[in-house]
C-alpha atoms as a PDB file:
ATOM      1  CA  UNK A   1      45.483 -15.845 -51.594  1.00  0.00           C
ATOM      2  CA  UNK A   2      47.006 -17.139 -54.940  1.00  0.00           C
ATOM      3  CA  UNK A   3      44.748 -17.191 -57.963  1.00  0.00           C
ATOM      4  CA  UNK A   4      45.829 -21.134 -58.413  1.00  0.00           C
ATOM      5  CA  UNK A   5      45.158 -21.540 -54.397  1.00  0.00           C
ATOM      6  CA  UNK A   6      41.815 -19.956 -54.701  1.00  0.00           C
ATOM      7  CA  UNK A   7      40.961 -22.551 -57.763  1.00  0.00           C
ATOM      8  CA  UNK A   8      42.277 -25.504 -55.666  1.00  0.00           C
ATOM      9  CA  UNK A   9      40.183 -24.460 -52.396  1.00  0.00           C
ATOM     10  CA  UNK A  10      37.122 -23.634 -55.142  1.00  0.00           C
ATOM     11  CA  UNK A  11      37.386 -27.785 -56.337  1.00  0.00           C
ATOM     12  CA  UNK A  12      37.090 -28.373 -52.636  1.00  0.00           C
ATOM     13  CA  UNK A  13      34.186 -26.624 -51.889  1.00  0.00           C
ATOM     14  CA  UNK A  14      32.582 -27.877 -55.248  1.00  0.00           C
ATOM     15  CA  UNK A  15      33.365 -31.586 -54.158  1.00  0.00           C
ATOM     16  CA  UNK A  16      31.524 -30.577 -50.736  1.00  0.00           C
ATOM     17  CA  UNK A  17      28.483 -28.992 -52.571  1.00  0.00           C
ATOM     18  CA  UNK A  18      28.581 -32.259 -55.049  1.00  0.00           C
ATOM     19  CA  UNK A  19      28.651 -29.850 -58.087  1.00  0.00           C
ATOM     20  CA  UNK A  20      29.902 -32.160 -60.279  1.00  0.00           C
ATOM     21  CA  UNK A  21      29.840 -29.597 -63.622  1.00  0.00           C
ATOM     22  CA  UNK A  22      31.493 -27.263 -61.592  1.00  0.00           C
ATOM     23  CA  UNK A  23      33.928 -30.097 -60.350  1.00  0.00           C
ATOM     24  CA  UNK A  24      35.158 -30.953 -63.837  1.00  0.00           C
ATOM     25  CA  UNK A  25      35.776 -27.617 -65.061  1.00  0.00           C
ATOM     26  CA  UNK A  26      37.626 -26.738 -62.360  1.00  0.00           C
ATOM     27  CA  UNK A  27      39.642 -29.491 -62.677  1.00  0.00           C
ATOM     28  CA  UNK A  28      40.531 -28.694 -66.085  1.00  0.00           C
ATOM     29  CA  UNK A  29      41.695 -26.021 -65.188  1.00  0.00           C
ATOM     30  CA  UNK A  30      43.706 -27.262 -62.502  1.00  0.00           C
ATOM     31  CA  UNK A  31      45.216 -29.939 -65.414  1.00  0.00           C
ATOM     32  CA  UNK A  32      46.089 -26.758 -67.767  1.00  0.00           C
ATOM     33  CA  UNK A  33      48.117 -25.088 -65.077  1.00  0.00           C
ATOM     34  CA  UNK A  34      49.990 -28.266 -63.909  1.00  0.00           C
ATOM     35  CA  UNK A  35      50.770 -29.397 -67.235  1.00  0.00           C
ATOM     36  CA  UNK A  36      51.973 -25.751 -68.350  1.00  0.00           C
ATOM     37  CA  UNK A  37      54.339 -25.882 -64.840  1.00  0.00           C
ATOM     38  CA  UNK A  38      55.233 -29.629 -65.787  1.00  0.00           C
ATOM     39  CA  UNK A  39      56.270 -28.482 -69.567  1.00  0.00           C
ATOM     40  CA  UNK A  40      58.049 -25.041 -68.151  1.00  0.00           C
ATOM     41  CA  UNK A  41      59.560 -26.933 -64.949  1.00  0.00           C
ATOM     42  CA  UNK A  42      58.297 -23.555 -62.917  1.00  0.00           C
ATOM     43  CA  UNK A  43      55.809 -22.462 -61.163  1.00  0.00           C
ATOM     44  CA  UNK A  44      53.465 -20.190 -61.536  1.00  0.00           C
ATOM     45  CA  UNK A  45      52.309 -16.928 -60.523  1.00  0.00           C
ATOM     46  CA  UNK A  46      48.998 -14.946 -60.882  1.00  0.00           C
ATOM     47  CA  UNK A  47      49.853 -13.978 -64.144  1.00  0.00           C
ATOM     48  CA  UNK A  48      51.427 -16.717 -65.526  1.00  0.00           C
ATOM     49  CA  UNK A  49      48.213 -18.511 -63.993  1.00  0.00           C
ATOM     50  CA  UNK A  50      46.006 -15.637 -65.813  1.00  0.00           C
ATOM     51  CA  UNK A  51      47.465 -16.752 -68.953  1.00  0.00           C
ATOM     52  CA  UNK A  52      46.710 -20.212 -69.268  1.00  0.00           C
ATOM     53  CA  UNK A  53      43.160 -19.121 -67.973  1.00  0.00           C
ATOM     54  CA  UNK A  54      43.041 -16.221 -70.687  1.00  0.00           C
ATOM     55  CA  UNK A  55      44.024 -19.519 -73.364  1.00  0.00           C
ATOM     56  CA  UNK A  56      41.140 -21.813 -72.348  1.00  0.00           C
ATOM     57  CA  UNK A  57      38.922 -19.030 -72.178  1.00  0.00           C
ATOM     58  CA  UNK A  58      39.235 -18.226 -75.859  1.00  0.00           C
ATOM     59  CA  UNK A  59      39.373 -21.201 -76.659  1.00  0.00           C
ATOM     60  CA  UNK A  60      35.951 -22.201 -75.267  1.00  0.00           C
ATOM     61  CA  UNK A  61      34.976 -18.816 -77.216  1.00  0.00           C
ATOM     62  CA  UNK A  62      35.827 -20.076 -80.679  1.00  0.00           C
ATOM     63  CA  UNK A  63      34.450 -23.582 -79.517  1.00  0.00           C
ATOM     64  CA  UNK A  64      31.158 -21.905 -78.748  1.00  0.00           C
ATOM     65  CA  UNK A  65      30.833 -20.056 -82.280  1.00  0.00           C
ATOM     66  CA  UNK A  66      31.856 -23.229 -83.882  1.00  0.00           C
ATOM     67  CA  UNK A  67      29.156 -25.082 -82.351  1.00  0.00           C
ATOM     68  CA  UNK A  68      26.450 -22.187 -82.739  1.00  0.00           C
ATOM     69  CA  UNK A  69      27.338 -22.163 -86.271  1.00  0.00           C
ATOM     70  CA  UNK A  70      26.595 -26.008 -86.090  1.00  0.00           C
ATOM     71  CA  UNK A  71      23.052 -25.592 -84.528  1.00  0.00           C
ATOM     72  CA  UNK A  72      24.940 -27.629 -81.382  1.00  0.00           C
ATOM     73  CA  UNK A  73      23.113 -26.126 -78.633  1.00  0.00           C
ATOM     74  CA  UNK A  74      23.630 -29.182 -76.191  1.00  0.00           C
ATOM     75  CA  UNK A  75      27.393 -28.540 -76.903  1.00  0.00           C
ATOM     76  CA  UNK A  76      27.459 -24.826 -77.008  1.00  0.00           C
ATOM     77  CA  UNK A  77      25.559 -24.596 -73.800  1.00  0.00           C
ATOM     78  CA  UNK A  78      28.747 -26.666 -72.015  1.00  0.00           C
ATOM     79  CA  UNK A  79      31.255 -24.338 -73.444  1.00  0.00           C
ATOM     80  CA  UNK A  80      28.563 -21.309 -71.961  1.00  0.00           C
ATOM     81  CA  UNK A  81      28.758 -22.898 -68.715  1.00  0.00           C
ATOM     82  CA  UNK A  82      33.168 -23.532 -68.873  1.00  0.00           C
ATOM     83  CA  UNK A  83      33.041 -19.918 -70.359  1.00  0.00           C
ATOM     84  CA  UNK A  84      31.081 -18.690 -67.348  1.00  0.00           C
ATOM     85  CA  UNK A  85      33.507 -20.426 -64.576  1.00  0.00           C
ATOM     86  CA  UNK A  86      36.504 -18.854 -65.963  1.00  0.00           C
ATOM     87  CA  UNK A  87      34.819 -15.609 -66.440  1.00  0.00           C
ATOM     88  CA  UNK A  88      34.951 -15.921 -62.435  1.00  0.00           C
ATOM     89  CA  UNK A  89      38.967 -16.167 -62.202  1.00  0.00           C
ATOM     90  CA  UNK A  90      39.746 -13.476 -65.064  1.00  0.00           C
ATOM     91  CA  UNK A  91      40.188  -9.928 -64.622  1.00  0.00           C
ATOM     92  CA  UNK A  92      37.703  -7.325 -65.253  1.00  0.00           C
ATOM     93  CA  UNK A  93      37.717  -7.165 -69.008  1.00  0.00           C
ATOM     94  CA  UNK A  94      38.743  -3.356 -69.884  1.00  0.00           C
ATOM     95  CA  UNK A  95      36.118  -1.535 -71.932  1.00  0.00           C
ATOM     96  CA  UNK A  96      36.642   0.043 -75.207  1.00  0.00           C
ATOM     97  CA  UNK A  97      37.768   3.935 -73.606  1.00  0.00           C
ATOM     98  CA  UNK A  98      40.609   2.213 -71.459  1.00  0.00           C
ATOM     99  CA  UNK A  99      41.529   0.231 -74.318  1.00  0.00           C
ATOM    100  CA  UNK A 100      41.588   3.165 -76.852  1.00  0.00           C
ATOM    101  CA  UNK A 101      43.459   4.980 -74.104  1.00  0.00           C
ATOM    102  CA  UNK A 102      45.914   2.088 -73.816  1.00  0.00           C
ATOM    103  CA  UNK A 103      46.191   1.900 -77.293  1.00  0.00           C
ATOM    104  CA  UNK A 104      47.573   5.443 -77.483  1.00  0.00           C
ATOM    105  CA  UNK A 105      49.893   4.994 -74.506  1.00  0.00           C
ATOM    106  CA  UNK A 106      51.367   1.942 -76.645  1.00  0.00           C
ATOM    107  CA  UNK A 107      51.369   4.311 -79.792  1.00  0.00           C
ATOM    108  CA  UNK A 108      52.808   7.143 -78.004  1.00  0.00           C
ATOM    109  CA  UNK A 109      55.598   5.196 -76.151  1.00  0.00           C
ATOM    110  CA  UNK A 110      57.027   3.122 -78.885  1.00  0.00           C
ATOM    111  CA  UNK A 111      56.942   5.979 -81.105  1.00  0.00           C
ATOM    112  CA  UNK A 112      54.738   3.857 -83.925  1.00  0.00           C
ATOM    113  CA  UNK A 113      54.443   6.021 -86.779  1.00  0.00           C
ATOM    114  CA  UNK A 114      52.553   3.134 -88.883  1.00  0.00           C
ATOM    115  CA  UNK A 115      51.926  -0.578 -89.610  1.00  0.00           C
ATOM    116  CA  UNK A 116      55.768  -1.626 -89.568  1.00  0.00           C
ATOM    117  CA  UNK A 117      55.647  -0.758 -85.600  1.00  0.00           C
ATOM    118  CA  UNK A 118      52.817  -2.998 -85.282  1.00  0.00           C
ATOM    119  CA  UNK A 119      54.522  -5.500 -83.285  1.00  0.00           C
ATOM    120  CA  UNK A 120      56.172  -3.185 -81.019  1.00  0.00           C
ATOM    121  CA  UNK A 121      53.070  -2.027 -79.971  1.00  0.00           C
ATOM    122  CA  UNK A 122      51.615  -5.171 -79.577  1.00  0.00           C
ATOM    123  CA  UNK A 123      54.223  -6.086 -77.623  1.00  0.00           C
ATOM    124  CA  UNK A 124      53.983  -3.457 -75.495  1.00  0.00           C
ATOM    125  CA  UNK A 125      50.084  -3.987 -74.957  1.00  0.00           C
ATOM    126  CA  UNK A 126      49.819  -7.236 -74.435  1.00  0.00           C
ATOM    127  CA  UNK A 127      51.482  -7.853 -70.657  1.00  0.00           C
ATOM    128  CA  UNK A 128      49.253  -4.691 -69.635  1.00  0.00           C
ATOM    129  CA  UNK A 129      46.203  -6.378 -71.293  1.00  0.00           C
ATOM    130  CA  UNK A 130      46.914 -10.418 -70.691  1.00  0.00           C
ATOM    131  CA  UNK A 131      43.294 -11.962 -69.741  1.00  0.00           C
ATOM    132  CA  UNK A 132      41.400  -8.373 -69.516  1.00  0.00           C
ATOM    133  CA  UNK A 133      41.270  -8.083 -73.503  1.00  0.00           C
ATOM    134  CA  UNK A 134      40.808  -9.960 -76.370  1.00  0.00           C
ATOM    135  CA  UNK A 135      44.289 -10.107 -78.198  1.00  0.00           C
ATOM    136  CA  UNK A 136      42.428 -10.429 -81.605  1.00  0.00           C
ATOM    137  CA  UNK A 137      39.876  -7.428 -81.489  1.00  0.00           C
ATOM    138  CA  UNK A 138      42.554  -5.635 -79.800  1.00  0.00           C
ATOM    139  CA  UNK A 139      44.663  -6.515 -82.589  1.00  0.00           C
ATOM    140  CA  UNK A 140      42.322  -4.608 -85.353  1.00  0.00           C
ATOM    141  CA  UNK A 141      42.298  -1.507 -83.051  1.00  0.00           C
ATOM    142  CA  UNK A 142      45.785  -1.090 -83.203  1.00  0.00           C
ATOM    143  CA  UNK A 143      45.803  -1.414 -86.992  1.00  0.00           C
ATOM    144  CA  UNK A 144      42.835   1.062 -87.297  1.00  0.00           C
ATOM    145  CA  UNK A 145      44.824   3.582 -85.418  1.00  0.00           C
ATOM    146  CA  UNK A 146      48.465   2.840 -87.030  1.00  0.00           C
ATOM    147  CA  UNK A 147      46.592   3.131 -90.639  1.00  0.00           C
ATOM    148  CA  UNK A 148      44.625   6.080 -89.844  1.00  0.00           C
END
């Protein structure tokens, strides 16, 4: 089963169990994808599905610090929850040895000798790490190893 016919038969089963938090976010969701299809006139597959989910989900994760920050608890707990329901659709997030051998793999086959390969690593990272890694801490890793 498709990762955007899993979500639709998810909103169904939510409607059924009249879980109305879960309802909305799933929704949302549901909106994202549709309007990215509607804007690329496509549609899409797992991963193209896996990056719009990838998007909200950091979003809700700078949301959530914002609000923190704020001392917005009622606000930060609904971006916990949105956080949470995504969390279900994403892949397993890697942990730091896969990414640090990843990382190396990138190095190693783009030949990066330093910072001006940067972006050829990063490009060849990111559709191996899309939705399982954070693009921004993932980011500084890179640039640790390239400087070192």
């Amino acid at each position: 089963m498709s990762l955007k016919s899993r979500i639709q038969e998810d909103i169904k089963h939510a409607m059924r169990a009249r879980d109305r938090e879960r309802i909305s976010v799933l929704r949302m969701v549901s909106a994202a994808i549709k309007q990215v299809e509607v804007d690329t006139r496509e549609d899409l597959d797992d991963a193209g599905v896996n990056a719009v989910l990838d998007k909200m989900a950091k979003q809700r994760r700078e949301s959530l610090e914002q609000y923190e920050k704020a001392g917005r608890d009622d606000l930060a707990a609904q971006e916990r929850y949105e956080l949470e329901v995504l969390a279900e659709y994403l892949p397993e997030p890697l942990d730091e040895a896969e990414l640090a051998q990843l990382v190396d793999e990138a190095i190693g086959s783009t030949g990066a000798s330093g910072m001006q390969d940067m972006g050829a690593v990063m490009g060849f990272l990111k559709p191996r790490v899309q939705g399982r890694a954070d693009m921004k801490a993932l980011s500084g890793v890179v640039r640790a190893r390239l400087n070192a």
